[in-house]
Protein backbone atom coordinates (compact mmCIF):
# COMPACT_ATOMS: atom_id res chain seq x y z
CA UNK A 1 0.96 -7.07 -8.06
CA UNK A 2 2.66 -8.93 -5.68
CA UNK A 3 5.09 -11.57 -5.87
CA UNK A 4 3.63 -13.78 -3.15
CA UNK A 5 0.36 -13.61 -4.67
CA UNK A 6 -1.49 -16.96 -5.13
CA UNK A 7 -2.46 -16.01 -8.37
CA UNK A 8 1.23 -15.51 -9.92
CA UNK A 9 2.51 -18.30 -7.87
CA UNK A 10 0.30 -21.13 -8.84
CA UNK A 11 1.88 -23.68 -10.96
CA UNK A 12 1.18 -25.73 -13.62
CA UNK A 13 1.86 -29.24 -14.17
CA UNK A 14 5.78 -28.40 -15.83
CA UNK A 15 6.48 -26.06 -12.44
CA UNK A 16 6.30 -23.26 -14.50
CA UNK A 17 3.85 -20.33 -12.92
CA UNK A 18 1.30 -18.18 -14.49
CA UNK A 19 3.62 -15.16 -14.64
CA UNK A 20 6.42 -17.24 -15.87
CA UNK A 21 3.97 -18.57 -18.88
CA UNK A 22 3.03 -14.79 -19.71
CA UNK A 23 6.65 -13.58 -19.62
CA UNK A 24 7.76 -16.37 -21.97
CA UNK A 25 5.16 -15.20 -24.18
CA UNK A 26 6.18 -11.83 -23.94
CA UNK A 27 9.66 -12.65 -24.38
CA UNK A 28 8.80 -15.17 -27.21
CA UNK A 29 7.05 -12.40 -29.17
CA UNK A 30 9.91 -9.54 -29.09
CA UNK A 31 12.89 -12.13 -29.81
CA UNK A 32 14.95 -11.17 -32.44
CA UNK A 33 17.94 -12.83 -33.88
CA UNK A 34 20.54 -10.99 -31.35
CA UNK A 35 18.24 -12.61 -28.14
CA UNK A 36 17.57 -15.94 -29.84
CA UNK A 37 17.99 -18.57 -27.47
CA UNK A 38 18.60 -16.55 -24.48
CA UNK A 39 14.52 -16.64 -23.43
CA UNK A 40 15.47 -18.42 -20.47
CA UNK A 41 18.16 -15.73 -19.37
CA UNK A 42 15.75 -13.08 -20.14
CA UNK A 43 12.93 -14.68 -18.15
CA UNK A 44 15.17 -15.36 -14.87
CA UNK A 45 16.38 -11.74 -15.56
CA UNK A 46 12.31 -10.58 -15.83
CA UNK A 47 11.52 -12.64 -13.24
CA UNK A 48 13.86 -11.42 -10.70
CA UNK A 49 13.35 -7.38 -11.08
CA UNK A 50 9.60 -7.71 -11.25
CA UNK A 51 9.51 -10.45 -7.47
CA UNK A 52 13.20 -10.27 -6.78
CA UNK A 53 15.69 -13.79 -6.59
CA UNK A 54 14.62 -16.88 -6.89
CA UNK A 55 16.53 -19.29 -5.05
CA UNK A 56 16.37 -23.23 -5.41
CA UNK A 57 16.08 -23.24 -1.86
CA UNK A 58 12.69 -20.95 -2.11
CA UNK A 59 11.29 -23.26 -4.88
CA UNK A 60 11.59 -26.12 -2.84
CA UNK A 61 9.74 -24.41 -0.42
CA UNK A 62 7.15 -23.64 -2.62
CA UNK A 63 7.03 -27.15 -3.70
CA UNK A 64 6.79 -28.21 0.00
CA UNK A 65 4.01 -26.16 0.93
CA UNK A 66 1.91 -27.07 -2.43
CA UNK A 67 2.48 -30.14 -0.92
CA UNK A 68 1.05 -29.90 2.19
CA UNK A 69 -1.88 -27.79 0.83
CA UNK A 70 -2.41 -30.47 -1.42
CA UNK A 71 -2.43 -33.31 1.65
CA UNK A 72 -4.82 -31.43 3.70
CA UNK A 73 -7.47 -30.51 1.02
CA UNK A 74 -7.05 -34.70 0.07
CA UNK A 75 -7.40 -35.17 4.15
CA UNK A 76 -10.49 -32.95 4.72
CA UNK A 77 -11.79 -34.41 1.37
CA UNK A 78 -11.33 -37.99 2.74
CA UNK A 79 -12.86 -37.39 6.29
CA UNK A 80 -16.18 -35.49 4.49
CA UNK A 81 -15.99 -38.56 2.54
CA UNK A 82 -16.00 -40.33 5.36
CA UNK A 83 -18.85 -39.09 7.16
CA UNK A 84 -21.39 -38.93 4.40
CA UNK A 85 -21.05 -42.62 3.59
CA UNK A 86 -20.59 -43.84 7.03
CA UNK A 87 -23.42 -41.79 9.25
CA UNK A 88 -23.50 -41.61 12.79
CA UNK A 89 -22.29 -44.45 13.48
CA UNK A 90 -19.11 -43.59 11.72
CA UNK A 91 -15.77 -42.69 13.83
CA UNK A 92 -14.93 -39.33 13.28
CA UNK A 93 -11.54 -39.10 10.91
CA UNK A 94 -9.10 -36.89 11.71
CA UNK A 95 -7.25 -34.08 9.08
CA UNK A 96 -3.59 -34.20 9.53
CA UNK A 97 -2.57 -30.99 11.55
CA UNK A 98 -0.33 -28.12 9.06
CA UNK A 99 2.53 -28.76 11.62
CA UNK A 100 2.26 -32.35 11.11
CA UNK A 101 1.87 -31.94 7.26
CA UNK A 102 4.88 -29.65 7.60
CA UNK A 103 7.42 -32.25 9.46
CA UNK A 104 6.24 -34.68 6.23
CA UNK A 105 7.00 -32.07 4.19
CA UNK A 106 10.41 -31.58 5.52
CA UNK A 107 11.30 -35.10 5.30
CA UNK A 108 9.74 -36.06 2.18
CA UNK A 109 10.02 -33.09 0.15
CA UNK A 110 13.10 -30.88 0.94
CA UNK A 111 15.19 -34.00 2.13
CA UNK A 112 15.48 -33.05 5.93
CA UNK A 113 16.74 -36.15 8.19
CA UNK A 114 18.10 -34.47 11.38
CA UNK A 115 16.43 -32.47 13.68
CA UNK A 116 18.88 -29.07 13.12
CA UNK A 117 17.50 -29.13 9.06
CA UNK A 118 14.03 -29.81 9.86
CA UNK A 119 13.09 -27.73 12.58
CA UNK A 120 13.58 -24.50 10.99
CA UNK A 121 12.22 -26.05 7.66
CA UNK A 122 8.54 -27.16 9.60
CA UNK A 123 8.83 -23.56 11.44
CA UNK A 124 9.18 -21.77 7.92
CA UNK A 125 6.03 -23.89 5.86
CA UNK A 126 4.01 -23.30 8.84
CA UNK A 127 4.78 -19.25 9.08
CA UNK A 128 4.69 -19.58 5.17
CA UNK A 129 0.97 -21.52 5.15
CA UNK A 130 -0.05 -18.53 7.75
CA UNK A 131 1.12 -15.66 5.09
CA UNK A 132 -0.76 -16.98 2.32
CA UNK A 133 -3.59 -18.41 3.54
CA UNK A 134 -4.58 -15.96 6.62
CA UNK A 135 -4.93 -19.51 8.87
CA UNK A 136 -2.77 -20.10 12.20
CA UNK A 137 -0.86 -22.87 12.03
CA UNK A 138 0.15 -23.94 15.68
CA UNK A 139 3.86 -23.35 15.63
CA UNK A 140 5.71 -26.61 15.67
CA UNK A 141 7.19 -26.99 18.83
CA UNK A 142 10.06 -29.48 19.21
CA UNK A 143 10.77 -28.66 22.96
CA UNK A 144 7.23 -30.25 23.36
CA UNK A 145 7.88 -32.81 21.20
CA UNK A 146 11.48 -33.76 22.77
CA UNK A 147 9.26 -33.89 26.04
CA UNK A 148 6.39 -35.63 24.98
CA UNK A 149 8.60 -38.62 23.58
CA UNK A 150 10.98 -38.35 26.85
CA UNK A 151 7.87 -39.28 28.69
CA UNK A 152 6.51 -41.91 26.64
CA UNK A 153 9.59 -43.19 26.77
CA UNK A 154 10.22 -43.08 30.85
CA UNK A 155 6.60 -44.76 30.99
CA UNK A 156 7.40 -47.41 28.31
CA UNK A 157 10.79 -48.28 30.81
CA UNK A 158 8.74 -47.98 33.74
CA UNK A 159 6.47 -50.65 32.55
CA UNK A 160 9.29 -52.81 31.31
CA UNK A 161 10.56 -52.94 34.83
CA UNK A 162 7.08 -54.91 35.97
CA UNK A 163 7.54 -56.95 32.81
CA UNK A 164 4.88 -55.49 30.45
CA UNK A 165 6.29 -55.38 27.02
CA UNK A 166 5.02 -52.33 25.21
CA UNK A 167 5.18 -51.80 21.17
CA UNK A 168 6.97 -47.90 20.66
C-alpha cells in the first residue's frame, strides 16, 4: 500500500480520506477508558508511521491539485458539452492547460500573490499531477512567460507611439 495511492488519498466531503475513515474505526473500536478522547492523537500518530508526516503545507497541496483535477474534468466536460449540442458549426472550446489550472491553483487555493511563492507552487502541482496521473504536464515556464508579456508589452508601446490605443 502506498501512501500516494489514489485510492487512500481520495477524500470525502469533511477532508477526511478513506484510510483516515478506516483508522478511526479501528481506533474507535479498541478505545478504552485510558485512550478516551485521544482518537485524534492516535490517528495522526497511525497516520504518520503507516505514510509518514503530514504537513499543512502537503494538505494544501492536496487540496490544490483536487482542485485542478476537478477544473479540468468540469472543462473537458463543458467543451464535449459543447460540441454535441452545437455541431459543426460550433467553435471548438478549449480545456484549460494543467499549468494554467496550476497558476489558478496557486493563487486561489494556497494563497500565492508574488511570483517567488507561486512559481515553485505551479512547478510542484504540475510534477505532482504527472506522479499520480502518469500525464505530462508541460512544465510551467515563467522565463517564457516573463518574455512573452515583455513582448506584448514592447508591441503594445510601439503602437502607442503611432497613436493606436490598445486594451492590455
Amino acid at each position: 500500500m502506498s501512501g500516494s495511492d489514489s485510492t487512500y488519498r481520495a477524500t470525502f466531503g469533511d477532508g477526511t480520506s478513506v484510510l483516515e475513515r478506516v483508522l478511526v474505526a479501528i481506533i474507535n473500536a479498541h478505545t478504552d477508558a485510558d485512550t478516551e478522547g485521544r482518537q485524534w492523537e492516535r490517528l495522526n500518530a497511525a497516520m504518520s508511521a503507516l505514510v509518514g508526516p503530514t504537513t499543512a503545507k502537503e494538505r494544501n497541496l492536496e487540496k490544490a491539485l483536487l482542485f485542478i483535477l476537478r477544473e479540468r474534468q468540469r472543462d473537458v466536460c463543458d467543451a464535449e458539452m459543447h460540441a454535441m449540442c452545437s455541431g459543426k458549426r460550433a467553435s471548438r472550446v478549449e480545456t484549460r492547460s494543467v499549468p494554467t489550472l496550476a497558476r489558478l491553483a496557486a493563487v486561489e487555493i494556497l494563497g500565492c500573490a508574488a511570483p517567488a511563492e507561486k512559481v515553485p507552487a505551479v512547478h510542484a502541482l504540475c510534477a505532482m499531477y504527472q506522479d499520480r496521473f502518469g500525464l505530462h504536464a508541460r512544465d510551467y515556464d515563467e522565463v517564457r512567460e516573463a518574455l512573452q508579456s515583455e513582448a506584448v508589452q514592447h508591441i503594445c508601446d510601439e503602437l502607442a507611439e503611432w497613436g493606436i490605443a490598445t486594451r492590455e
